[in-house]
Structure formats: C-alpha cells, structure tokens
PDB file of N, CA and C in Angstrom:
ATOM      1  N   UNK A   1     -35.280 -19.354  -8.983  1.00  0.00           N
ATOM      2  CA  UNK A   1     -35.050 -18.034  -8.467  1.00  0.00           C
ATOM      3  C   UNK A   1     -33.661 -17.973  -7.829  1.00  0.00           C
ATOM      4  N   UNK A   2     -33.090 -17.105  -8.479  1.00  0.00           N
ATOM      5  CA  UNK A   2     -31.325 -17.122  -7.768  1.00  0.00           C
ATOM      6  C   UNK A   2     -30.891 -16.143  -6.311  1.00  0.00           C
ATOM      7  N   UNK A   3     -30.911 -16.442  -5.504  1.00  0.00           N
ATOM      8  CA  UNK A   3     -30.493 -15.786  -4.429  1.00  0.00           C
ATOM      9  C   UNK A   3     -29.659 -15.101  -4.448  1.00  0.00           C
ATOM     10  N   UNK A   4     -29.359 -13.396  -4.250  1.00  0.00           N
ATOM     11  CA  UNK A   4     -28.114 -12.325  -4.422  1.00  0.00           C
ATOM     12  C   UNK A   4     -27.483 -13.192  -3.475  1.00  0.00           C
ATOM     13  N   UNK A   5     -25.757 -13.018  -3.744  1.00  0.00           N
ATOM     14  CA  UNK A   5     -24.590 -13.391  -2.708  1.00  0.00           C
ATOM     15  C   UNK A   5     -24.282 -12.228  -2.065  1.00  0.00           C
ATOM     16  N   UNK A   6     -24.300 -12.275  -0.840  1.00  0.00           N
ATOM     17  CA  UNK A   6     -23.784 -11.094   0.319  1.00  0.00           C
ATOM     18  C   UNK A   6     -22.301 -11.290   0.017  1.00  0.00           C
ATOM     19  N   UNK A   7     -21.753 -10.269  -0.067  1.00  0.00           N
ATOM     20  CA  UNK A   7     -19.918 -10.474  -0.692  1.00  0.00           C
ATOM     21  C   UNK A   7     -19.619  -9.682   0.721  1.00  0.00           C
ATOM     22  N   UNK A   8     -18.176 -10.218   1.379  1.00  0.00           N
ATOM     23  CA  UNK A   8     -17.370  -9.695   2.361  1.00  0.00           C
ATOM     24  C   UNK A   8     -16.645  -8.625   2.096  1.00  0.00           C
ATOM     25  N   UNK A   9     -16.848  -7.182   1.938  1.00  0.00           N
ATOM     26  CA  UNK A   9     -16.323  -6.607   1.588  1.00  0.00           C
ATOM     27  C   UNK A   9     -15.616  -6.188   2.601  1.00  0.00           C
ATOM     28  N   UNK A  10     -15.614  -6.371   3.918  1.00  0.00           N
ATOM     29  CA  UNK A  10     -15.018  -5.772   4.903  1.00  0.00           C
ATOM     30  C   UNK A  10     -13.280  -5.707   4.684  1.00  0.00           C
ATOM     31  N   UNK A  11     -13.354  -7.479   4.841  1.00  0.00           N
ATOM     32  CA  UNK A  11     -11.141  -7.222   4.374  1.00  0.00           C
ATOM     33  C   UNK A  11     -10.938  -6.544   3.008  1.00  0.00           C
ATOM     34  N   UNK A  12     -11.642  -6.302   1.994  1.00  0.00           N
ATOM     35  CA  UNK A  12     -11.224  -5.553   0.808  1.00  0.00           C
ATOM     36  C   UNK A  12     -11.101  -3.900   1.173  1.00  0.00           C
ATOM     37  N   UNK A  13     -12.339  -3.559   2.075  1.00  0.00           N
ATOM     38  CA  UNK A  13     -12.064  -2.170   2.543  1.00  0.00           C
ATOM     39  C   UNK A  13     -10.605  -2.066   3.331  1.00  0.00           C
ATOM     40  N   UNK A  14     -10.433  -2.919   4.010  1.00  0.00           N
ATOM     41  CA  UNK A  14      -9.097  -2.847   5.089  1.00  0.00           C
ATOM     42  C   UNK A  14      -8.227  -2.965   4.379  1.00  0.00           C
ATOM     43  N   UNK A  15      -8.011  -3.218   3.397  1.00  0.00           N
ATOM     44  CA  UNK A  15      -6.829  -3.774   2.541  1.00  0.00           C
ATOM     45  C   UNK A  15      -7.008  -2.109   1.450  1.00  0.00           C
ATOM     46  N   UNK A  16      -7.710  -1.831   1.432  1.00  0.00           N
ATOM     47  CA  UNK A  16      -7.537  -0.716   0.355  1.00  0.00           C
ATOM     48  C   UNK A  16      -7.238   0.444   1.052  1.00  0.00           C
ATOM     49  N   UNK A  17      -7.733   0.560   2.462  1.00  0.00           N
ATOM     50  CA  UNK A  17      -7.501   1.888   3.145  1.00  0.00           C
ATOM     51  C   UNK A  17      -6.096   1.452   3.049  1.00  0.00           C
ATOM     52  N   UNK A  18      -5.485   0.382   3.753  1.00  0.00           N
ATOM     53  CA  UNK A  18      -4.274   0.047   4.303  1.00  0.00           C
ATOM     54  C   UNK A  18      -3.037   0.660   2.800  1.00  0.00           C
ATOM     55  N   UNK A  19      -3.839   0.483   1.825  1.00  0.00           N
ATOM     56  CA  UNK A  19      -3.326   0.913   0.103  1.00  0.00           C
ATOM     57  C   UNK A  19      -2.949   2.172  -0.055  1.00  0.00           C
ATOM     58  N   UNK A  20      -4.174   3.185   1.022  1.00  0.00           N
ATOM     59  CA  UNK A  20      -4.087   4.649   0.514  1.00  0.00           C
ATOM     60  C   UNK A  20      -2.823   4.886   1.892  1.00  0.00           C
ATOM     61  N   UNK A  21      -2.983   4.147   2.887  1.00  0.00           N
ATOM     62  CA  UNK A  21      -1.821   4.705   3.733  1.00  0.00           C
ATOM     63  C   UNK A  21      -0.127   4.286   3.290  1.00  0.00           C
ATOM     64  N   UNK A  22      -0.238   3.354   3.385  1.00  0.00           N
ATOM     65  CA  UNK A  22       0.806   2.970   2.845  1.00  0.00           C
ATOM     66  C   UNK A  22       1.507   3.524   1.280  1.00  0.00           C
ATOM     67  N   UNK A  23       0.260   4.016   0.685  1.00  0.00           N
ATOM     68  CA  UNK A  23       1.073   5.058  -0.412  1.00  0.00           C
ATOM     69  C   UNK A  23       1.495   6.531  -0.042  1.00  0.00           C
ATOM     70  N   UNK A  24       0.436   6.754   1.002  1.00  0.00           N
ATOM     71  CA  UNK A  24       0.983   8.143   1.642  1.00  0.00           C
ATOM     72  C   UNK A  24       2.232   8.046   1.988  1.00  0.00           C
ATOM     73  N   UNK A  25       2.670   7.221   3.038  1.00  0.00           N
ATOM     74  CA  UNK A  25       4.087   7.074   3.867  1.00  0.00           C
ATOM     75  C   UNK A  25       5.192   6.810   2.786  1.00  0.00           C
ATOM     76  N   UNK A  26       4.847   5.936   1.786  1.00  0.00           N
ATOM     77  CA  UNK A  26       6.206   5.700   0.813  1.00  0.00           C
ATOM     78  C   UNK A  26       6.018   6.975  -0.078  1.00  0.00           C
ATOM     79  N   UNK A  27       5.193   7.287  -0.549  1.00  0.00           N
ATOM     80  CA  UNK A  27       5.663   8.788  -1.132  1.00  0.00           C
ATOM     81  C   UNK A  27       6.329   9.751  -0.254  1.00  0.00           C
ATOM     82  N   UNK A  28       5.558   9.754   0.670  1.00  0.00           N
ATOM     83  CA  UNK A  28       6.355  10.446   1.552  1.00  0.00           C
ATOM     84  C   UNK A  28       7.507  10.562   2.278  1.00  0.00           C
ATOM     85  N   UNK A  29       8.114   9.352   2.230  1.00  0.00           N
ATOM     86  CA  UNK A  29       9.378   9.118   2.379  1.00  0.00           C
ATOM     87  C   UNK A  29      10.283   9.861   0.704  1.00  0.00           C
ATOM     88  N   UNK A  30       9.576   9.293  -0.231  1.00  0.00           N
ATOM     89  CA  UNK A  30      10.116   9.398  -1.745  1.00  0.00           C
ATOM     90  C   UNK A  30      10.035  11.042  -1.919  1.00  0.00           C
ATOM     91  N   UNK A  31       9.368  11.784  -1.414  1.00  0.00           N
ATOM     92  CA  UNK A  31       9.732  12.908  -1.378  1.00  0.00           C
ATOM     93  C   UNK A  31      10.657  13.390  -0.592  1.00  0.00           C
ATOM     94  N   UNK A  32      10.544  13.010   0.616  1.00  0.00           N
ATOM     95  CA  UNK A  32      11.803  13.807   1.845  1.00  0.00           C
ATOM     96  C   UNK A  32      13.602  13.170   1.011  1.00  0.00           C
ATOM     97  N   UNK A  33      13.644  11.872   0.505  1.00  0.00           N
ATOM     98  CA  UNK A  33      14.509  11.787  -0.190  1.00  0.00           C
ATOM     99  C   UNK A  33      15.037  12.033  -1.039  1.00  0.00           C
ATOM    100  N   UNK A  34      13.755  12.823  -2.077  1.00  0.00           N
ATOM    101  CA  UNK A  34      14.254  13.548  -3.215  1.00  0.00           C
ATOM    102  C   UNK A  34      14.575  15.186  -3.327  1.00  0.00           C
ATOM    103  N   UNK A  35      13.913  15.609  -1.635  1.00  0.00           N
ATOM    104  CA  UNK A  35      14.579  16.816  -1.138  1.00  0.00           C
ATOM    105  C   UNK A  35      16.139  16.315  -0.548  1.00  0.00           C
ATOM    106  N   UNK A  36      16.486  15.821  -0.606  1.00  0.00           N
ATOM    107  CA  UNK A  36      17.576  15.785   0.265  1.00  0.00           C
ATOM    108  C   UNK A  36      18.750  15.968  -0.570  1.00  0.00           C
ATOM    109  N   UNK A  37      18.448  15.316  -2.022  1.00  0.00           N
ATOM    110  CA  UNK A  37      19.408  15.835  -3.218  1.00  0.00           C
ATOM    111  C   UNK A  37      19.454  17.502  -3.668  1.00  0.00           C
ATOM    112  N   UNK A  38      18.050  17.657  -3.057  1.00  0.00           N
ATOM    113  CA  UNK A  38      18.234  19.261  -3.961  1.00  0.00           C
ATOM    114  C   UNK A  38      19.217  20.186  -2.936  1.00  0.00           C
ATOM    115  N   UNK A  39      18.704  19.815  -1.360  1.00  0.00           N
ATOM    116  CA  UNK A  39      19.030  20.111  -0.297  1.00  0.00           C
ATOM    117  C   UNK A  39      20.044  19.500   0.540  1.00  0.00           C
ATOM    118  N   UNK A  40      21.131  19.623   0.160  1.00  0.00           N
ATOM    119  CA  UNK A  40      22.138  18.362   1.364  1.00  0.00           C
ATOM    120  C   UNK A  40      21.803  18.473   2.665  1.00  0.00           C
ATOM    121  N   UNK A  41      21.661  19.813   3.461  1.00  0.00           N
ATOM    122  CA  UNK A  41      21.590  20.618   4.420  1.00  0.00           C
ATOM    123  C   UNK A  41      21.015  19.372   5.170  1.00  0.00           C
ATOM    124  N   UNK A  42      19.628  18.964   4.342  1.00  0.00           N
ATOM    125  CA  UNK A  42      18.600  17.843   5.286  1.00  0.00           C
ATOM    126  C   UNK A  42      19.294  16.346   5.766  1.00  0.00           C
ATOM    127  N   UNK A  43      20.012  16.265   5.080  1.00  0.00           N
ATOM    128  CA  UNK A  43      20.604  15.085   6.124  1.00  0.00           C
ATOM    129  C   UNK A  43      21.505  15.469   7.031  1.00  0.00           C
ATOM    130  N   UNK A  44      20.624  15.659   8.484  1.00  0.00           N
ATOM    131  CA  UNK A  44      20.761  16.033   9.709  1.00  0.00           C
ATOM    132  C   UNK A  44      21.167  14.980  10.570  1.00  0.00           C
ATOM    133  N   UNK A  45      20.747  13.449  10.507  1.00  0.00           N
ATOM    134  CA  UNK A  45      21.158  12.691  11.588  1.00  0.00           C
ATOM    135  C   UNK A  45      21.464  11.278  10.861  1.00  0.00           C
ATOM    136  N   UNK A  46      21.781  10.808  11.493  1.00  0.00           N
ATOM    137  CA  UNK A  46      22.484   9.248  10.655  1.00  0.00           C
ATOM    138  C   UNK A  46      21.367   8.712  10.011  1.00  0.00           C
ATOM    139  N   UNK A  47      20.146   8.353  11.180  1.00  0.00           N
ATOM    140  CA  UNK A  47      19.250   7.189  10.400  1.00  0.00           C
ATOM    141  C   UNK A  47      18.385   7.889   8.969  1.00  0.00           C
ATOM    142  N   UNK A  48      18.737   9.522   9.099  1.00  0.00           N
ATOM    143  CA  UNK A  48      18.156   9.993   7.991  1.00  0.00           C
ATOM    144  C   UNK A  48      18.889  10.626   6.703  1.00  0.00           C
ATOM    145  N   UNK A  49      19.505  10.000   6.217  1.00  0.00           N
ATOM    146  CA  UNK A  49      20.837  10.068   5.367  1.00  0.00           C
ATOM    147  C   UNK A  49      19.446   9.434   3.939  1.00  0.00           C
ATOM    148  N   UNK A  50      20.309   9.442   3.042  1.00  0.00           N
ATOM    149  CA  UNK A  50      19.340   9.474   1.634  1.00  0.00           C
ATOM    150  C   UNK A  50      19.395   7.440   1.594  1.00  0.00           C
ATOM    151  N   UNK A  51      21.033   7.130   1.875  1.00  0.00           N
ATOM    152  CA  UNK A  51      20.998   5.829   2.111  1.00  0.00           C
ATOM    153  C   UNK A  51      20.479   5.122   2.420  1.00  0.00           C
ATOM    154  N   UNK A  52      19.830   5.539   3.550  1.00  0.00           N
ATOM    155  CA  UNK A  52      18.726   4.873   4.316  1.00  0.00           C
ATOM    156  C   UNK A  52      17.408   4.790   3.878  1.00  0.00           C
ATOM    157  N   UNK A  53      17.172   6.401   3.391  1.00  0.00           N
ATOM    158  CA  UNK A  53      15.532   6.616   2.931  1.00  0.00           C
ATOM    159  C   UNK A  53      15.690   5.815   1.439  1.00  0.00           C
ATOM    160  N   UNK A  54      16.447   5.460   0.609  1.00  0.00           N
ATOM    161  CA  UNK A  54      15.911   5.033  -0.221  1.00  0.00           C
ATOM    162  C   UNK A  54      15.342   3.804  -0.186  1.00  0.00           C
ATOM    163  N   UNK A  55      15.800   2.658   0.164  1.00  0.00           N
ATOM    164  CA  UNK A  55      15.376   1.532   0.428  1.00  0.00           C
ATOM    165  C   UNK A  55      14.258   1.442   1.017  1.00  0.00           C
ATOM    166  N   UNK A  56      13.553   2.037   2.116  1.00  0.00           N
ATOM    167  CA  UNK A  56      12.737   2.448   2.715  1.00  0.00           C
ATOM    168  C   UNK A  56      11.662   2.690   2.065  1.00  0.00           C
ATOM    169  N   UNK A  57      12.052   3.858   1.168  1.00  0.00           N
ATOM    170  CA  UNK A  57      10.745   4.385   0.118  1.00  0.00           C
ATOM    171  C   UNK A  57      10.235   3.387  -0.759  1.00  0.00           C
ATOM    172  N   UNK A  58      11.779   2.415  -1.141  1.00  0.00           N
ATOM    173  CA  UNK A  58      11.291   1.479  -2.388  1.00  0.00           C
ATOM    174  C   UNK A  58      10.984   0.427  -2.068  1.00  0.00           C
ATOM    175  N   UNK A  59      10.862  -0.256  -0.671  1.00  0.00           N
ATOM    176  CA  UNK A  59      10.612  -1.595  -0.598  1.00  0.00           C
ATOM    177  C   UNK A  59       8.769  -0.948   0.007  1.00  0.00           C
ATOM    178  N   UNK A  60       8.778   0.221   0.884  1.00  0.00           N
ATOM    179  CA  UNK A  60       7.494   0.502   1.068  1.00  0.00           C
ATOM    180  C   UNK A  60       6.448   0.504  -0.181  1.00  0.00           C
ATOM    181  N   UNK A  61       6.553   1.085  -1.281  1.00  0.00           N
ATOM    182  CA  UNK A  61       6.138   1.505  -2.474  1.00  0.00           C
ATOM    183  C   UNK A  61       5.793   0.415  -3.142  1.00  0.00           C
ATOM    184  N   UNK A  62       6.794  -0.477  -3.307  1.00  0.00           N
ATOM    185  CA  UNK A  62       6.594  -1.846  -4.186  1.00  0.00           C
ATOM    186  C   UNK A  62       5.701  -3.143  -3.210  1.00  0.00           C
ATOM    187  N   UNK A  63       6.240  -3.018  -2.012  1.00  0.00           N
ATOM    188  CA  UNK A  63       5.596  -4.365  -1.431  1.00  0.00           C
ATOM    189  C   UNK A  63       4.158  -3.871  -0.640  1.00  0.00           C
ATOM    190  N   UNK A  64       4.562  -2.657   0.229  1.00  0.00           N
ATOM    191  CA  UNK A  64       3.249  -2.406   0.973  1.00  0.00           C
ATOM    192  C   UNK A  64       2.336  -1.948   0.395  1.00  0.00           C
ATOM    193  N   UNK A  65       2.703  -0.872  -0.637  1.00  0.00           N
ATOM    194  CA  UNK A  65       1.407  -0.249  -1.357  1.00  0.00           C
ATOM    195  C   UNK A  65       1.042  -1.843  -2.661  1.00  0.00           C
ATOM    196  N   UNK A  66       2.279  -1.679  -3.138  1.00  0.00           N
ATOM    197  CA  UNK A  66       1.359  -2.530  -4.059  1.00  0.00           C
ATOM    198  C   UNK A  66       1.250  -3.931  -3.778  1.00  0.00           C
ATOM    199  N   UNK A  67       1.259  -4.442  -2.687  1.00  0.00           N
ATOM    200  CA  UNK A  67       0.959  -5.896  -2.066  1.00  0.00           C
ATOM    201  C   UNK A  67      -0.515  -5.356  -1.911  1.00  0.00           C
ATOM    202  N   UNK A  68      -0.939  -4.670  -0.444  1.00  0.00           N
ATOM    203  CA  UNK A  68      -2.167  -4.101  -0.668  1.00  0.00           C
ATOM    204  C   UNK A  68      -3.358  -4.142  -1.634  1.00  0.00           C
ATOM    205  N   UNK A  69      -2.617  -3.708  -2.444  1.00  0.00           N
ATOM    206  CA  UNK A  69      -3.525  -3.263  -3.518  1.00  0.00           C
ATOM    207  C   UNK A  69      -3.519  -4.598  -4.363  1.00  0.00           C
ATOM    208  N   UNK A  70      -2.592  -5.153  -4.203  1.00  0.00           N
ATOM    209  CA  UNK A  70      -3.005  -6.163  -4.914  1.00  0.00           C
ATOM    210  C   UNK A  70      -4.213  -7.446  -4.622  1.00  0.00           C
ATOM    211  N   UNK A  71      -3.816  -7.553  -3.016  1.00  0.00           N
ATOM    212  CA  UNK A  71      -4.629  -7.776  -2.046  1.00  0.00           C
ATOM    213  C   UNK A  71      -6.160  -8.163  -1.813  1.00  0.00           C
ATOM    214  N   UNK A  72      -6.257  -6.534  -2.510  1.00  0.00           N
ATOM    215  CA  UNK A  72      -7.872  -5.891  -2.364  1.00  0.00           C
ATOM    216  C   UNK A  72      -8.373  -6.091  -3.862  1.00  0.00           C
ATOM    217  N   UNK A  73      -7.465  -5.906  -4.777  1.00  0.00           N
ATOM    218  CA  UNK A  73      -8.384  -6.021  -5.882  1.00  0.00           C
ATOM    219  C   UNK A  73      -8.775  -7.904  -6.184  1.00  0.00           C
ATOM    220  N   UNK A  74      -7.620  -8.752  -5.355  1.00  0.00           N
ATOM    221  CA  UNK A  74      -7.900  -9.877  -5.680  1.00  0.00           C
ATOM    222  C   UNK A  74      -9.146 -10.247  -4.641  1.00  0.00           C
ATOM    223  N   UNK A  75      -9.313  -9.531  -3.562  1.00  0.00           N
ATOM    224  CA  UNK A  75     -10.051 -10.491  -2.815  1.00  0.00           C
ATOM    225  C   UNK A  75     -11.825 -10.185  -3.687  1.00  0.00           C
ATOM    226  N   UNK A  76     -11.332  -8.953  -3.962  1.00  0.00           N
ATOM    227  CA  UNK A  76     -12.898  -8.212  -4.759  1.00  0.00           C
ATOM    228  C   UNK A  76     -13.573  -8.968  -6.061  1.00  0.00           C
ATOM    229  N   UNK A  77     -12.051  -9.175  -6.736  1.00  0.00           N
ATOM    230  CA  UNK A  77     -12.300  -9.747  -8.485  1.00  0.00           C
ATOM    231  C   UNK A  77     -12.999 -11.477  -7.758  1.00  0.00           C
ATOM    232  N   UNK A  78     -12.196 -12.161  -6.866  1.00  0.00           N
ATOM    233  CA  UNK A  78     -12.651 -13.436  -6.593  1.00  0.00           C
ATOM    234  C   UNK A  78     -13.798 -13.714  -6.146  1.00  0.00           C
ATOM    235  N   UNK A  79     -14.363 -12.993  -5.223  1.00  0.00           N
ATOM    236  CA  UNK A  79     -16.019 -13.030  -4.997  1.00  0.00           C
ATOM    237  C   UNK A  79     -16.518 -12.600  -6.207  1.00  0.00           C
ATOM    238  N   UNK A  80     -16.134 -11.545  -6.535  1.00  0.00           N
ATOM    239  CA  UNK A  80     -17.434 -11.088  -7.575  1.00  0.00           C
ATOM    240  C   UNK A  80     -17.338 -12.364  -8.985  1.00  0.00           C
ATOM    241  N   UNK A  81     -16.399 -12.825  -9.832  1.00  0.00           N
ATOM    242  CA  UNK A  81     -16.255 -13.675 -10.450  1.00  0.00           C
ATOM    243  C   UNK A  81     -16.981 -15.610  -9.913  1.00  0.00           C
ATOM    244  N   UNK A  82     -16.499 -15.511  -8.704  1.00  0.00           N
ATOM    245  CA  UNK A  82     -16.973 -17.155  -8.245  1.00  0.00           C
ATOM    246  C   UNK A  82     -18.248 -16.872  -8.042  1.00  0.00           C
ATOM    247  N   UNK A  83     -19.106 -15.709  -7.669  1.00  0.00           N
ATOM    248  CA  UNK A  83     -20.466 -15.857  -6.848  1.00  0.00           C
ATOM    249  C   UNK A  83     -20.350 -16.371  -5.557  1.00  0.00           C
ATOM    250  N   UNK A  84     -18.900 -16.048  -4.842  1.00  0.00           N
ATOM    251  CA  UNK A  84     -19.089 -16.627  -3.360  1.00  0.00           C
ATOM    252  C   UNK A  84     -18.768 -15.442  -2.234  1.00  0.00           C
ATOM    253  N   UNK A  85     -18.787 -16.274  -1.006  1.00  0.00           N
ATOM    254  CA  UNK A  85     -18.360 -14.838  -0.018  1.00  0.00           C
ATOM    255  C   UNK A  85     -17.113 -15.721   0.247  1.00  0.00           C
ATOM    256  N   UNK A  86     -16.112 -14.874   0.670  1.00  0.00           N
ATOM    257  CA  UNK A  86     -14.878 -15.012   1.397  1.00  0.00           C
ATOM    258  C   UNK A  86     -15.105 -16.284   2.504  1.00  0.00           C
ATOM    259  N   UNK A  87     -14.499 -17.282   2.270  1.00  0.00           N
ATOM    260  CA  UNK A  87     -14.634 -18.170   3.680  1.00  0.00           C
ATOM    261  C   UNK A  87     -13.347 -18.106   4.749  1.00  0.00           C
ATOM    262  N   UNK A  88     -13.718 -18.202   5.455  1.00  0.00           N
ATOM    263  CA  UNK A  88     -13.062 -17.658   7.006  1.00  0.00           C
ATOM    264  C   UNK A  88     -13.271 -17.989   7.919  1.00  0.00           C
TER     265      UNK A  88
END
C-alpha cells in the first residue's frame, strides 16, 4: 500500500506570487519607459530619465520575474517527479 507524499507547496506559492509581482513592477517600469519616447515631457527628474529606466525594466524582467518563475516551477516539477517533500 503506497502512502500519498504531502508536497511543500508553501515556497512554490511564495515564489510564484513573488513571479506575479515582480512582473507587475518590470512591466511597469517597461511601460513608463516606453511612454517616455512617445512623451519626452516625462523625463522630469534625473533618476527618471529613460537611461535609467531601461536597465531597470530589463534586469527586473529577466532575473526577477523570470528567476522566480523559474524557481517555482522547479521546486514544483522536483517534488512532483522524485515523490519527495522539499527538505529543509
């Protein structure tokens, strides 16, 4: 008789919310920067110059969202594949 495995889903939830925020903020940066071309007007103060926001948008986008996400789908695929819980 095989015993179900209780899987840790807790850090996969934290890691995926952390996915949906962190895509909010880098889009959201990726938009205020792509107004700023249509609009010069918006670069109002130094630290918010397009110079700045781009790097910003793209290191957010690539590392935080998709570190995250990468994160969560690995910690999910590895329990569910081994039959184990997360050790910790």
């Amino acid at each position: 008789m095989q015993s179900q495995a209780t899987y840790n889903y807790k850090v996969v939830r934290q890691f995926a919310i952390m996915t949906v925020v962190w895509g909010i903020v880098g889009m959201l940066v990726g938009v205020i920067a792509a107004a700023q071309l249509v609009w010069p007007e918006l670069n109002f103060a130094e630290w918010f110059y397009l110079g700045r926001l781009r790097p910003l948008h793209t290191n957010a986008v690539i590392f935080s969202f998709g570190g995250c996400a990468l994160f969560a789908t690995s910690y999910y695929v590895v329990q569910r594949t081994c039959h184990t819980t997360l050790f910790a």
